[in-house]
PDB file of N, CA and C in Angstrom:
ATOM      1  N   UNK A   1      49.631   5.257 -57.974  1.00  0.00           N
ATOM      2  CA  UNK A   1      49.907   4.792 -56.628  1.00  0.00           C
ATOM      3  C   UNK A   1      48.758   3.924 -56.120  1.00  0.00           C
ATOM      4  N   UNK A   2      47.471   4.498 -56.694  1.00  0.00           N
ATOM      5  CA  UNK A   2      46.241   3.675 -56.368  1.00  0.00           C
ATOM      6  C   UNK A   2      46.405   1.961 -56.111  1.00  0.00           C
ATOM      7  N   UNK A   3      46.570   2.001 -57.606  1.00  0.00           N
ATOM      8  CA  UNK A   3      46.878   0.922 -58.593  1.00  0.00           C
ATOM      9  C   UNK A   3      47.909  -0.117 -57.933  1.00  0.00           C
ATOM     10  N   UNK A   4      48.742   0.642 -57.888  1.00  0.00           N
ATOM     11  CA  UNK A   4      49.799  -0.264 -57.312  1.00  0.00           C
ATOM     12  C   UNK A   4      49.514  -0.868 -55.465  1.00  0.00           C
ATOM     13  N   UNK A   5      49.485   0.033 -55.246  1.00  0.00           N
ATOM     14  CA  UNK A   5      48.379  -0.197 -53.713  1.00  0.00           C
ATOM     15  C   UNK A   5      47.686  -1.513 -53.638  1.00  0.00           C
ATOM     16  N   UNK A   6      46.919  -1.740 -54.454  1.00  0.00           N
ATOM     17  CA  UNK A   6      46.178  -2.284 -55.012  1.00  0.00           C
ATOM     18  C   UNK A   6      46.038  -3.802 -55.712  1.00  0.00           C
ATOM     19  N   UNK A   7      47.212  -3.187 -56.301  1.00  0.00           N
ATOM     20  CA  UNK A   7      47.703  -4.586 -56.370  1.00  0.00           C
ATOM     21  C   UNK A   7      48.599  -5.413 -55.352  1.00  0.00           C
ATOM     22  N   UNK A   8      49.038  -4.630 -54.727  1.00  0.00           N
ATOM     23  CA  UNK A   8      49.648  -5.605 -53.394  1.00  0.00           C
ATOM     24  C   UNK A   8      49.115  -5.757 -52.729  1.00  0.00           C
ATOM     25  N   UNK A   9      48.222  -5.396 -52.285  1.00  0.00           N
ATOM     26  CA  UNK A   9      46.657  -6.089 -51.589  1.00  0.00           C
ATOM     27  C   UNK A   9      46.057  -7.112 -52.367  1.00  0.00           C
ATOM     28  N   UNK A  10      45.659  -7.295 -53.340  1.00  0.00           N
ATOM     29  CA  UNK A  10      45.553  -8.720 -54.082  1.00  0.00           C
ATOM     30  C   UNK A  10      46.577  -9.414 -53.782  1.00  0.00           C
ATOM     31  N   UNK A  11      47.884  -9.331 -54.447  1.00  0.00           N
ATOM     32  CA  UNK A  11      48.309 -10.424 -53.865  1.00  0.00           C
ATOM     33  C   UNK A  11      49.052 -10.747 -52.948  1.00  0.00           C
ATOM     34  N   UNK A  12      48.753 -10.231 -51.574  1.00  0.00           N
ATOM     35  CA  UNK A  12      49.034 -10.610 -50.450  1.00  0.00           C
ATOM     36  C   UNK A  12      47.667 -11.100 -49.971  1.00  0.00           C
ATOM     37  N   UNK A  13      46.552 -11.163 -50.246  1.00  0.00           N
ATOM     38  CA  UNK A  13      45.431 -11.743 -50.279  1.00  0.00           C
ATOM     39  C   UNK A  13      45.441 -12.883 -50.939  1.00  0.00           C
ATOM     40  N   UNK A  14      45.954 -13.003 -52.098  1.00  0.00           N
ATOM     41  CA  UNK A  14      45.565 -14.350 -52.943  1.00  0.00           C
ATOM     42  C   UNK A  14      46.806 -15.470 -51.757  1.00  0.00           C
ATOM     43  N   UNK A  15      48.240 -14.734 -51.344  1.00  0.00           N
ATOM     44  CA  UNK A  15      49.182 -15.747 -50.761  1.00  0.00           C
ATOM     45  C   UNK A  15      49.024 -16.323 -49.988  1.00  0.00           C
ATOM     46  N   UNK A  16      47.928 -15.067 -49.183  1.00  0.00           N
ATOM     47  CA  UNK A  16      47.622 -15.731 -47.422  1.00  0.00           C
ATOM     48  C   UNK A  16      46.478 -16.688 -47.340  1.00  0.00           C
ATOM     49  N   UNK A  17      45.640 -16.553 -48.452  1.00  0.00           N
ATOM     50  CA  UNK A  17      44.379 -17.435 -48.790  1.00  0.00           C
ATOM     51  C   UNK A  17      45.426 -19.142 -49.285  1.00  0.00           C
ATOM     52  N   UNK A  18      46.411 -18.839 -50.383  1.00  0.00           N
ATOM     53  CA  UNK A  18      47.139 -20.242 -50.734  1.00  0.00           C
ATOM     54  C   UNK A  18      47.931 -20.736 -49.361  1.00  0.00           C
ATOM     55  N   UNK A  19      48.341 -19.805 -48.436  1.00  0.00           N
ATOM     56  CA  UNK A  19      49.245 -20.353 -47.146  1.00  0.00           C
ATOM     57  C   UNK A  19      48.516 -21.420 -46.392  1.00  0.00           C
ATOM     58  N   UNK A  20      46.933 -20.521 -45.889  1.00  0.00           N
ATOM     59  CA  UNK A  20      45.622 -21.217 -45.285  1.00  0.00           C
ATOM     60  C   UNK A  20      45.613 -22.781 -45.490  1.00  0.00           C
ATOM     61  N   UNK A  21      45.504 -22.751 -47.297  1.00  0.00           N
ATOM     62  CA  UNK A  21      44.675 -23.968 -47.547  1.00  0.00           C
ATOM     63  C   UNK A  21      45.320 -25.389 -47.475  1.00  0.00           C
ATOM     64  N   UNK A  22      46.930 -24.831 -48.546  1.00  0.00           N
ATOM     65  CA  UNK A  22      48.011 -25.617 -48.844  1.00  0.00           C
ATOM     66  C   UNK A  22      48.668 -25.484 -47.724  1.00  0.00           C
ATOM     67  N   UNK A  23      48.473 -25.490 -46.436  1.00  0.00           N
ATOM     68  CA  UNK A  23      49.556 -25.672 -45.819  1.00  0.00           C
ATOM     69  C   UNK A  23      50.803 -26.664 -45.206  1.00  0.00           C
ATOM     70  N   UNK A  24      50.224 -27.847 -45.416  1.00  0.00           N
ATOM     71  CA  UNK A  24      50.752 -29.377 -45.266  1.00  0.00           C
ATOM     72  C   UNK A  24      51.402 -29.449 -46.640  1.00  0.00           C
ATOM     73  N   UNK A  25      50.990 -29.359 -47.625  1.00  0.00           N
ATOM     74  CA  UNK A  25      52.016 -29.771 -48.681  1.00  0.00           C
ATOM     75  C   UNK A  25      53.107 -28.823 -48.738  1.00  0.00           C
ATOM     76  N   UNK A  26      52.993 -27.789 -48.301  1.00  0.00           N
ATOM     77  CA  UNK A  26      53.825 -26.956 -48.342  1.00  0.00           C
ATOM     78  C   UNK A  26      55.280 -26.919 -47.224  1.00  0.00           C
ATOM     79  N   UNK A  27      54.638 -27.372 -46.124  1.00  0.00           N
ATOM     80  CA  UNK A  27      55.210 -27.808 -45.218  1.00  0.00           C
ATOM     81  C   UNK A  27      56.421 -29.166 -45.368  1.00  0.00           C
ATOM     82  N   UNK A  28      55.681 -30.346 -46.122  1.00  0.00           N
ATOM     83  CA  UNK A  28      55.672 -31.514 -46.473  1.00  0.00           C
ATOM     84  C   UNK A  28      57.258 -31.133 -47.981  1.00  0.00           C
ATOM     85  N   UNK A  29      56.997 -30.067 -48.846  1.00  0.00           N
ATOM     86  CA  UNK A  29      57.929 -29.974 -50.143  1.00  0.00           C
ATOM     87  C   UNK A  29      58.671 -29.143 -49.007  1.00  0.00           C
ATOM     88  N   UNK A  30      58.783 -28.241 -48.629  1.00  0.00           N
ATOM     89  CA  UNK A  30      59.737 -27.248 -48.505  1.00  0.00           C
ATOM     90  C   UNK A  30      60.770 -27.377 -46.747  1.00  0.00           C
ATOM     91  N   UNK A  31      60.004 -27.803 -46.191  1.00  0.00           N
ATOM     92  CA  UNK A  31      60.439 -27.847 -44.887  1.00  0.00           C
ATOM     93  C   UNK A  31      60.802 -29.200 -44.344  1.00  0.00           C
ATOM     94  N   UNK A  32      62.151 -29.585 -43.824  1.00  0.00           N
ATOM     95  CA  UNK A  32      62.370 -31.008 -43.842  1.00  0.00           C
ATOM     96  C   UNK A  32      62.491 -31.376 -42.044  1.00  0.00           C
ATOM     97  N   UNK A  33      62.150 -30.644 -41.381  1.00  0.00           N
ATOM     98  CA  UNK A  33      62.145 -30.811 -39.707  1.00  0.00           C
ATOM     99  C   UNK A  33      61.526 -31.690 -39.409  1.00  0.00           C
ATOM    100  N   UNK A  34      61.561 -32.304 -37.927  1.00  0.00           N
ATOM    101  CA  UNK A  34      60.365 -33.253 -37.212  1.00  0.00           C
ATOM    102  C   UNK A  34      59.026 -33.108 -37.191  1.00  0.00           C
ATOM    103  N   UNK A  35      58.840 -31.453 -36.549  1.00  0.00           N
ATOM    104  CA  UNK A  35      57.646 -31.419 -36.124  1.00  0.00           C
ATOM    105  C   UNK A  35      56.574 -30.837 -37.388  1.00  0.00           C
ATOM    106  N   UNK A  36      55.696 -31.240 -38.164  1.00  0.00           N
ATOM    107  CA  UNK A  36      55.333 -30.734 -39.280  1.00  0.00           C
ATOM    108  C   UNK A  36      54.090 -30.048 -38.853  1.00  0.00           C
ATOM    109  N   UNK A  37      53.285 -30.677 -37.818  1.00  0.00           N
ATOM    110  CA  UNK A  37      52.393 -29.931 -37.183  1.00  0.00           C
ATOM    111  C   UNK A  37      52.149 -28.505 -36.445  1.00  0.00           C
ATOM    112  N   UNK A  38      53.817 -28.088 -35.696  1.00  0.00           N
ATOM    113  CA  UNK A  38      53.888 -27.032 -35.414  1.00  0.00           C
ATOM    114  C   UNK A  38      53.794 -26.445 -36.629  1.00  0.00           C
ATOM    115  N   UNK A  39      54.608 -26.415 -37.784  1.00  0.00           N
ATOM    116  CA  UNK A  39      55.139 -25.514 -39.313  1.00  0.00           C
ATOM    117  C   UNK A  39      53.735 -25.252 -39.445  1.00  0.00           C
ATOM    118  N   UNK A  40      52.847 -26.604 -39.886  1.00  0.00           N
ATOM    119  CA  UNK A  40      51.755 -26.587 -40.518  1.00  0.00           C
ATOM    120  C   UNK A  40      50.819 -25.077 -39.240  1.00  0.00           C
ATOM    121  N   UNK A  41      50.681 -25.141 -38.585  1.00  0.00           N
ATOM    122  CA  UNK A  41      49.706 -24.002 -37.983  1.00  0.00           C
ATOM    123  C   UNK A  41      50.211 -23.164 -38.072  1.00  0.00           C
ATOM    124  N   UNK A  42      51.674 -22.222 -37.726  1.00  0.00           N
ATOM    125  CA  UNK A  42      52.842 -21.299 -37.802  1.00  0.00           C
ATOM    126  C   UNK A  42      52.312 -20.790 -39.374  1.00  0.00           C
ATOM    127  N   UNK A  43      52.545 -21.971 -40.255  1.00  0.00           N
ATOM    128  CA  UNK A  43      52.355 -21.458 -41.705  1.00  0.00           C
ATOM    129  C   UNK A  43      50.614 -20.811 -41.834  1.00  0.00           C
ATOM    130  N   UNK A  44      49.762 -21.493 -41.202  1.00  0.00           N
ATOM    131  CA  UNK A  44      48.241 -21.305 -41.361  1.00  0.00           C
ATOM    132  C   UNK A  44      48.129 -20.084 -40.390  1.00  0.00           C
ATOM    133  N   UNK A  45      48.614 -19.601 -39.272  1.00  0.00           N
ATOM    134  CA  UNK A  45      48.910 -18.038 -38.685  1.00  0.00           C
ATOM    135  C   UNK A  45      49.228 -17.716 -39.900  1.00  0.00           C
ATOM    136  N   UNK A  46      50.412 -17.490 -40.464  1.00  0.00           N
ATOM    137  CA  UNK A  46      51.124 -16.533 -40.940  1.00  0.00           C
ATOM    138  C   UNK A  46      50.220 -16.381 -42.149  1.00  0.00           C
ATOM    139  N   UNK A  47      49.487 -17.066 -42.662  1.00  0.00           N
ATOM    140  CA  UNK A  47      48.797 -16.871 -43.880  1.00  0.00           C
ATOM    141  C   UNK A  47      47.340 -15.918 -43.264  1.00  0.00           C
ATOM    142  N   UNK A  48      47.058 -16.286 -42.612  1.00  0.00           N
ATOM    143  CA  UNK A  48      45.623 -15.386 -41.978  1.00  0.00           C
ATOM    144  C   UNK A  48      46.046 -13.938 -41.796  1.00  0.00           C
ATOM    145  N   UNK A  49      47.296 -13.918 -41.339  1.00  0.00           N
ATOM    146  CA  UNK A  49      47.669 -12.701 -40.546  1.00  0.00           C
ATOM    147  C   UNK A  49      48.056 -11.700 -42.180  1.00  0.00           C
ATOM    148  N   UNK A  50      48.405 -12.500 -43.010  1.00  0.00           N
ATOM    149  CA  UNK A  50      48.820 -11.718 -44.479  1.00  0.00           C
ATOM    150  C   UNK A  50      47.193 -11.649 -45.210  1.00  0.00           C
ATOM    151  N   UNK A  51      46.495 -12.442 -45.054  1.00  0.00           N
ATOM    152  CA  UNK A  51      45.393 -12.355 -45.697  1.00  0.00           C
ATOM    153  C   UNK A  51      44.446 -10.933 -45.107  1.00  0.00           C
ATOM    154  N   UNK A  52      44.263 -10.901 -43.585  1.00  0.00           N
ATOM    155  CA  UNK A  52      44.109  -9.598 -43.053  1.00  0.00           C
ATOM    156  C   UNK A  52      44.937  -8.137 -43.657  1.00  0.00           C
ATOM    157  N   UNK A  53      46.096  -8.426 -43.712  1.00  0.00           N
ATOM    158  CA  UNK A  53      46.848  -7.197 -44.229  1.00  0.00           C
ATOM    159  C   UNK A  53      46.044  -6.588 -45.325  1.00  0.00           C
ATOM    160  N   UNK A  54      46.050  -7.695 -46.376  1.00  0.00           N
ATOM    161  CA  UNK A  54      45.959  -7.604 -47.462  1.00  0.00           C
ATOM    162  C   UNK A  54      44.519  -6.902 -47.928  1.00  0.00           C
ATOM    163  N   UNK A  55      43.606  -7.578 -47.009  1.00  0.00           N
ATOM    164  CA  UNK A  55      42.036  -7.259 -46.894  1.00  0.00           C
ATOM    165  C   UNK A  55      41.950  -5.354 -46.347  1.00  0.00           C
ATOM    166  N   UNK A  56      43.038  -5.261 -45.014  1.00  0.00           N
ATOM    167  CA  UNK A  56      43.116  -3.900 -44.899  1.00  0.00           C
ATOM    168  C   UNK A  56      43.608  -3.304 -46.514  1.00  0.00           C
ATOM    169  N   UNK A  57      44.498  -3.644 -46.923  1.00  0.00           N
ATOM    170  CA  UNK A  57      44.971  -2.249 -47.620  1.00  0.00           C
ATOM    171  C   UNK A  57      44.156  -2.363 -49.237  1.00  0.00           C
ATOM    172  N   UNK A  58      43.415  -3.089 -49.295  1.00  0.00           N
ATOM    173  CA  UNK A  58      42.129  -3.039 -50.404  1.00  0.00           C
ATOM    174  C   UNK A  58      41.045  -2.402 -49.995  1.00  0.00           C
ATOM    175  N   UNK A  59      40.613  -2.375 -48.538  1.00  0.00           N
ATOM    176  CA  UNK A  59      39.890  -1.809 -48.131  1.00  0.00           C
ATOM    177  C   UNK A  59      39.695  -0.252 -47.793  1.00  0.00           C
ATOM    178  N   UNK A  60      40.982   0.127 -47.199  1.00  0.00           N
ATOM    179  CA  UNK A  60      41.541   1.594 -47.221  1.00  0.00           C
ATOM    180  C   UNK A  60      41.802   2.176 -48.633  1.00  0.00           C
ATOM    181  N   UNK A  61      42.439   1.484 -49.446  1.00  0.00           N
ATOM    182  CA  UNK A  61      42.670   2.085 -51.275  1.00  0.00           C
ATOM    183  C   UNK A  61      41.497   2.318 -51.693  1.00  0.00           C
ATOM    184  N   UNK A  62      40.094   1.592 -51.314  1.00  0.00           N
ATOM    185  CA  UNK A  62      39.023   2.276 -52.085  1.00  0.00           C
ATOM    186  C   UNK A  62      38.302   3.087 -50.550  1.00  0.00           C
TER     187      UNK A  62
END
């Protein structure tokens, strides 16, 4: 259970760290709306807010 714990804290850490960085291209391939600037920050929240998760439950598993 550790383990597995564990590993979903990595990678919900590694996603929210790729959401952060890539977020314009990501925005840019996947999302075809007007406003790309709102997506683009929405997406850069949502990646911080998973990167926190992720940081909690690595942190609590050990």
């Amino acid at each position: 259970m550790k383990i597995f714990l564990l590993f979903i804290g990595i990678v919900s850490l590694v996603c929210g760290v790729k959401f952060i960085y890539d977020a314009r291209p990501i925005v840019k391939k996947y999302f075809s709306f007007g406003d790309k600037n709102e997506a683009t920050s929405g997406l850069k929240i949502f990646g911080f807010l998973l990167t926190i998760i992720g940081a909690i439950i690595i942190y609590f598993v050990f």
